[in-house]
C-alpha atoms as a PDB file:
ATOM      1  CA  UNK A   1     106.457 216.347 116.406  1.00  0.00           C
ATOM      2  CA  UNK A   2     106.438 216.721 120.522  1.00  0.00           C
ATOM      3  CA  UNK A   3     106.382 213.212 122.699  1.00  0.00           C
ATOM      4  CA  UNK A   4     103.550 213.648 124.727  1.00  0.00           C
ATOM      5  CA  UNK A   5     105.445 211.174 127.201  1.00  0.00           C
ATOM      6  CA  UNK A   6     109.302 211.721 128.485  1.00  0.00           C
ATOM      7  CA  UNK A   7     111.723 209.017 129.413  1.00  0.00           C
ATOM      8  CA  UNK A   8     110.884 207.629 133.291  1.00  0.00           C
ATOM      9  CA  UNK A   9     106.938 208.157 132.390  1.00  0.00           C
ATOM     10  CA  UNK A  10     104.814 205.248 133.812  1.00  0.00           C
ATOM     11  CA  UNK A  11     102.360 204.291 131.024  1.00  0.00           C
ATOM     12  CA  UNK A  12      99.816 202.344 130.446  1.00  0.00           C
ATOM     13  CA  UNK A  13      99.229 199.675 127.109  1.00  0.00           C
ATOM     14  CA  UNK A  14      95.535 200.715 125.594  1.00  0.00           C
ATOM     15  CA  UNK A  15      95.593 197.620 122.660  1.00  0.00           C
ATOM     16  CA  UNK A  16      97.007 193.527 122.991  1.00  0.00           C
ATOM     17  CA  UNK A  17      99.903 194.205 120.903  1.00  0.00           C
ATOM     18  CA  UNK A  18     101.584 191.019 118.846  1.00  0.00           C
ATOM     19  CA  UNK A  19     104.700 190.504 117.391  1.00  0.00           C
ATOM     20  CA  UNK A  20     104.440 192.097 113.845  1.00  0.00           C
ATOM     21  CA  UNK A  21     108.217 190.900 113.087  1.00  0.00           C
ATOM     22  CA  UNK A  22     110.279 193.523 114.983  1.00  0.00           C
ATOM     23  CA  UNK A  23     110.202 191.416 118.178  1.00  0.00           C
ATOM     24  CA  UNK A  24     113.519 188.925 117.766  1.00  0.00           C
ATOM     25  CA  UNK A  25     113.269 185.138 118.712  1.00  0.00           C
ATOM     26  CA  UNK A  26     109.124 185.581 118.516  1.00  0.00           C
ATOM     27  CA  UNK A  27     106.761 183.932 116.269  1.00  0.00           C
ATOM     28  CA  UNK A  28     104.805 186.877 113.817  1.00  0.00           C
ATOM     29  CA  UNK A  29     100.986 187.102 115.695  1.00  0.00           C
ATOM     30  CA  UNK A  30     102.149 186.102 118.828  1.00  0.00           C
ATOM     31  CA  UNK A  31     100.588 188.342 121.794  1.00  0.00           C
ATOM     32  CA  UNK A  32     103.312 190.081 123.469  1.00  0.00           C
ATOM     33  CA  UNK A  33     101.687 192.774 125.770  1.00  0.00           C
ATOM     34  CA  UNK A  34      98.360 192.682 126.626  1.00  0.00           C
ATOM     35  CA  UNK A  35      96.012 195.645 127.560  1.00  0.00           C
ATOM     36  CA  UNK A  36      96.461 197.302 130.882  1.00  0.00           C
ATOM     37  CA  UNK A  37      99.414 196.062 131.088  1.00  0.00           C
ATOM     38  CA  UNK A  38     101.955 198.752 132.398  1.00  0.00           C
ATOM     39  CA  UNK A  39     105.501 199.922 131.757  1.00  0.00           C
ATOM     40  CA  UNK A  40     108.367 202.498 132.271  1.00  0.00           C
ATOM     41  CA  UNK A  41     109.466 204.610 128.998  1.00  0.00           C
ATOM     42  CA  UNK A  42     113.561 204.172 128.525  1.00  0.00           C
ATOM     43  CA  UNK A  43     113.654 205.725 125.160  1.00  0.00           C
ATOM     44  CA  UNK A  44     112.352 207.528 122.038  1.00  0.00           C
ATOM     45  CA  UNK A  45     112.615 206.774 118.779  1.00  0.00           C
ATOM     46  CA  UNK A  46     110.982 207.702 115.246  1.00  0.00           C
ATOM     47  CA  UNK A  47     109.593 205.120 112.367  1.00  0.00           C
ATOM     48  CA  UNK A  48     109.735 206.918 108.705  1.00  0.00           C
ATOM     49  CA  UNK A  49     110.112 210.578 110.097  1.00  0.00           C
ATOM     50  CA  UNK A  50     106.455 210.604 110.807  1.00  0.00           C
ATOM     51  CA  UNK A  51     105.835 208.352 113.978  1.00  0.00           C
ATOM     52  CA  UNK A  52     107.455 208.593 117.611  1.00  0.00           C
ATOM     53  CA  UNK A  53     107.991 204.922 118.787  1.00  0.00           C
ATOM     54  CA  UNK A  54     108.227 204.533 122.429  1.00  0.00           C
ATOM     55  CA  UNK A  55     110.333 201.974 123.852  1.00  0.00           C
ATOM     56  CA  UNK A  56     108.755 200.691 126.894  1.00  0.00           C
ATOM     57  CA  UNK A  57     110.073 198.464 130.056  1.00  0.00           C
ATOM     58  CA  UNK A  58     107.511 196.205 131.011  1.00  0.00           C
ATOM     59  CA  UNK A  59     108.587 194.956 134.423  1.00  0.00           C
ATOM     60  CA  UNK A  60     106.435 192.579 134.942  1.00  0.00           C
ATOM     61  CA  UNK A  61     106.770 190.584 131.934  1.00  0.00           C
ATOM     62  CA  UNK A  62     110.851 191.389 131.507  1.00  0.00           C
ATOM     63  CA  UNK A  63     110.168 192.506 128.135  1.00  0.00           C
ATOM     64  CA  UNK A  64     110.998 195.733 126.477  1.00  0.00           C
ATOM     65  CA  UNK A  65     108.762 196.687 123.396  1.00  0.00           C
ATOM     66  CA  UNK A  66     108.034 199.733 121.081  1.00  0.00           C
ATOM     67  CA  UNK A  67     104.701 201.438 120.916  1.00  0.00           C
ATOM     68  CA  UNK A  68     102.938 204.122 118.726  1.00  0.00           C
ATOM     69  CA  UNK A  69     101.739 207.118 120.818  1.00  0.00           C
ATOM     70  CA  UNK A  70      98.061 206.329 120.727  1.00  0.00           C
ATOM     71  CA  UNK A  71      98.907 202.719 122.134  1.00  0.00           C
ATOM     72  CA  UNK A  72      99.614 204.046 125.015  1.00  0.00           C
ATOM     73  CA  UNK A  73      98.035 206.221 128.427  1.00  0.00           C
ATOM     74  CA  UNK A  74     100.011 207.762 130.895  1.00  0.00           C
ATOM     75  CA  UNK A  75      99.621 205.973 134.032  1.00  0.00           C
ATOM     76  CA  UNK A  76      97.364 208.847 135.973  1.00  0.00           C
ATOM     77  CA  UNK A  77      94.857 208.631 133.197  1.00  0.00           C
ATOM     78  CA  UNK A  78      91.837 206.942 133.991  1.00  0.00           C
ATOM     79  CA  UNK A  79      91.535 203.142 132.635  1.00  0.00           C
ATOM     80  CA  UNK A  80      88.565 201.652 131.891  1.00  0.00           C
ATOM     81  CA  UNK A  81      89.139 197.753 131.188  1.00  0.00           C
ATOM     82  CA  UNK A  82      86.976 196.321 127.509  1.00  0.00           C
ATOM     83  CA  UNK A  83      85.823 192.946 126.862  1.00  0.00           C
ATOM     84  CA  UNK A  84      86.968 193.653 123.272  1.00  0.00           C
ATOM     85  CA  UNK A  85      89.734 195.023 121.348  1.00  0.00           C
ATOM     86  CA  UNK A  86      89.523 196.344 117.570  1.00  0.00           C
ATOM     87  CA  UNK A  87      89.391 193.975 114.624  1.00  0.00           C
ATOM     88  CA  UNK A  88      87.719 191.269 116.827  1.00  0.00           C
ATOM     89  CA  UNK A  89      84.824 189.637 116.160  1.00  0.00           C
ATOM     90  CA  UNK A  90      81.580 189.988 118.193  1.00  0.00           C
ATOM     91  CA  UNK A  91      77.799 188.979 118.210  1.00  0.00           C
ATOM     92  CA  UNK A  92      74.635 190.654 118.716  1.00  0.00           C
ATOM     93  CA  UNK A  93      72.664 189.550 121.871  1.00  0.00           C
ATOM     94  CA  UNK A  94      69.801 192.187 121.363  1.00  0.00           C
ATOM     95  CA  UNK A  95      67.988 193.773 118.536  1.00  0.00           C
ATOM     96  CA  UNK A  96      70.058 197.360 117.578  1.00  0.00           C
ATOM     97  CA  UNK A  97      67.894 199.545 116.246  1.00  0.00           C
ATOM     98  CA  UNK A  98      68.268 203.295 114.161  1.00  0.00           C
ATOM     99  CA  UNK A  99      65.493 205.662 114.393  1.00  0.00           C
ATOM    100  CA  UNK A 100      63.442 202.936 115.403  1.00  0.00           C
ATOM    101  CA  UNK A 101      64.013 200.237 112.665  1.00  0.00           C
ATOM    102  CA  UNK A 102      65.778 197.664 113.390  1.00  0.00           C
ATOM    103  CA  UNK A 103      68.820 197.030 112.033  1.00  0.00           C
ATOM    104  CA  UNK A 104      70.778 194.509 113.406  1.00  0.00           C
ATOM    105  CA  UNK A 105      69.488 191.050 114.822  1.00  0.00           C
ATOM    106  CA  UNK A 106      70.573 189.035 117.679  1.00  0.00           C
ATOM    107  CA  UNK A 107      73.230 186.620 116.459  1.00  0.00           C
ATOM    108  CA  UNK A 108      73.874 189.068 113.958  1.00  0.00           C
ATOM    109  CA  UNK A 109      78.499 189.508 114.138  1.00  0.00           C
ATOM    110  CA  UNK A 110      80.129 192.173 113.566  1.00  0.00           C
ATOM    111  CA  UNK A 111      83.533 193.346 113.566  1.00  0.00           C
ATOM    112  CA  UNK A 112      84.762 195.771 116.096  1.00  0.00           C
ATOM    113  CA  UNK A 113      86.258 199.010 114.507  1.00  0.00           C
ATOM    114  CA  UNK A 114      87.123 201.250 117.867  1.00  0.00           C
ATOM    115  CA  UNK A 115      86.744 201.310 121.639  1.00  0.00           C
ATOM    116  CA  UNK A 116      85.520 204.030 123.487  1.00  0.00           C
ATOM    117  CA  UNK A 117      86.219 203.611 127.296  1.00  0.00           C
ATOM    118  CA  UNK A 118      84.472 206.124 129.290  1.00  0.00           C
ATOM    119  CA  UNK A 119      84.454 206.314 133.133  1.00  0.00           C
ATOM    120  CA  UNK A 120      80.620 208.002 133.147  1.00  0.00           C
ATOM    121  CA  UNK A 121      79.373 205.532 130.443  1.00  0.00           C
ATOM    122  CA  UNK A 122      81.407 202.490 130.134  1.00  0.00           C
ATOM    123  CA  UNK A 123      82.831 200.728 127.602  1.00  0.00           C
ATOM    124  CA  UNK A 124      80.721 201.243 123.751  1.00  0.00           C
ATOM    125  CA  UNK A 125      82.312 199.821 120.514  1.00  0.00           C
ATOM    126  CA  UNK A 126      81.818 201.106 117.122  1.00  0.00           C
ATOM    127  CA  UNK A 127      81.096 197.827 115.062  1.00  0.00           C
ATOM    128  CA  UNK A 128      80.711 197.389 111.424  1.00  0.00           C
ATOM    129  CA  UNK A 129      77.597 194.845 111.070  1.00  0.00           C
ATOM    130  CA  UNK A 130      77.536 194.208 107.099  1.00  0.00           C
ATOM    131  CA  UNK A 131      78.042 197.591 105.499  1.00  0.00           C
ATOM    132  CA  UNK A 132      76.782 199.730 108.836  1.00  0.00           C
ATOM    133  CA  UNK A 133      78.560 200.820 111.448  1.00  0.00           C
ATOM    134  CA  UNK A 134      76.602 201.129 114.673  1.00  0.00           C
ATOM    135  CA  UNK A 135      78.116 202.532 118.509  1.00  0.00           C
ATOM    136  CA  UNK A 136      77.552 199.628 120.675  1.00  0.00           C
ATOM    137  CA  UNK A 137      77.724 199.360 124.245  1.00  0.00           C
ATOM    138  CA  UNK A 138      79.781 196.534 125.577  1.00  0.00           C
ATOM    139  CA  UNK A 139      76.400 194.595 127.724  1.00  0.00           C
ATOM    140  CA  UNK A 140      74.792 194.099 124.161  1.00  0.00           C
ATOM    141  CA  UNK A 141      77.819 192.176 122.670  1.00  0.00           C
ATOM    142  CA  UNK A 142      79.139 188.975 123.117  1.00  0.00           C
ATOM    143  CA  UNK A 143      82.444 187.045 121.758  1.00  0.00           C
ATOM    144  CA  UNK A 144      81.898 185.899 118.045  1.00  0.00           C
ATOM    145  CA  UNK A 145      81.341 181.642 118.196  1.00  0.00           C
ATOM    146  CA  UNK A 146      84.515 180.084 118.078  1.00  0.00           C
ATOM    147  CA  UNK A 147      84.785 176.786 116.469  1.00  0.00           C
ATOM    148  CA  UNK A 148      86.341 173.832 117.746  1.00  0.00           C
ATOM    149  CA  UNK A 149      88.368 171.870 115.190  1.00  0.00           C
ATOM    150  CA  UNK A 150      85.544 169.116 115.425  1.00  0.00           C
ATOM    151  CA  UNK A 151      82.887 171.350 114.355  1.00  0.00           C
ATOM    152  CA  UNK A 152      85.085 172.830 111.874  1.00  0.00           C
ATOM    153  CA  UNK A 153      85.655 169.920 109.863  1.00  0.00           C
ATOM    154  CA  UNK A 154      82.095 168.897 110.069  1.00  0.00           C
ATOM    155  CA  UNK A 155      81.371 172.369 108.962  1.00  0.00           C
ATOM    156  CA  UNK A 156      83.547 172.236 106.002  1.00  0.00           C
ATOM    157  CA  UNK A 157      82.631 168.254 105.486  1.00  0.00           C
ATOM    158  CA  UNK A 158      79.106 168.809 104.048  1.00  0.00           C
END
């Protein structure tokens, strides 16, 4: 188990990364980095034998915080910014079809499951709709409706 980055490499974060309990004097959930943001490596660590943790400086934000190898990019790699990030939730806005039927509706949500950035073709998600998953491109997807807490409790009232 090689680190594919050495302490001094610039890097860049690939995935909003919250507190999962290992940053001190920070709720649990709370966003602590968020993607694109960049940072110096100072060390190298390992989680359960299996896993290189990188402990990165993030200058900007005076914070130092440990990342798994595929959360990061060095910094000369290309970076193509998403609207989404995995596990979010996201709408339809056209009609996605398969072979010509039509599987999912507009207004249909959907879960995202992966990014794919690519210079060439932009930004495509693979999103779960139901029990299908389905490669997306970014212009056919919108944010999943988020509720006020008005129209929650008159959601939950009747």
């Amino acid at each position: 188990m090689l680190p594919k980055y050495e302490f001094g490499d610039e890097v860049r974060i690939i995935r909003n990364v919250r507190n999962d309990g290992t940053y001190p004097g920070v709720p649990i959930g709370t966003l602590l980095i968020r993607r694109g943001s960049t940072g110096f490596v100072i060390n190298i660590g390992t989680f359960l034998q299996d896993q290189l943790i990188y402990s990165v400086n993030i200058l900007e934000q005076n914070k130092i915080v440990g990342f798994r190898e595929e959360e990061l990019i060095s910094i000369n790699e290309p970076w193509v910014p998403s609207k989404f990030e995995s596990r979010e939730k996201v709408r339809s806005k056209i009609t996605l079809t398969v072979r010509g039927e039509a599987r999912v509706f507009p207004g249909m949500e959907g879960e995202v499951l992966k990014v794919l950035r690519d210079e060439e073709y932009g930004v495509q998600y693979h999103v779960i709709f139901h029990d299908q998953v389905l490669q997306v491109p970014e212009s056919s997807l919108e944010a999943a409706r988020v509720f006020d807490d008005e129209e929650k409790s008159d959601a939950t009232s009747h």
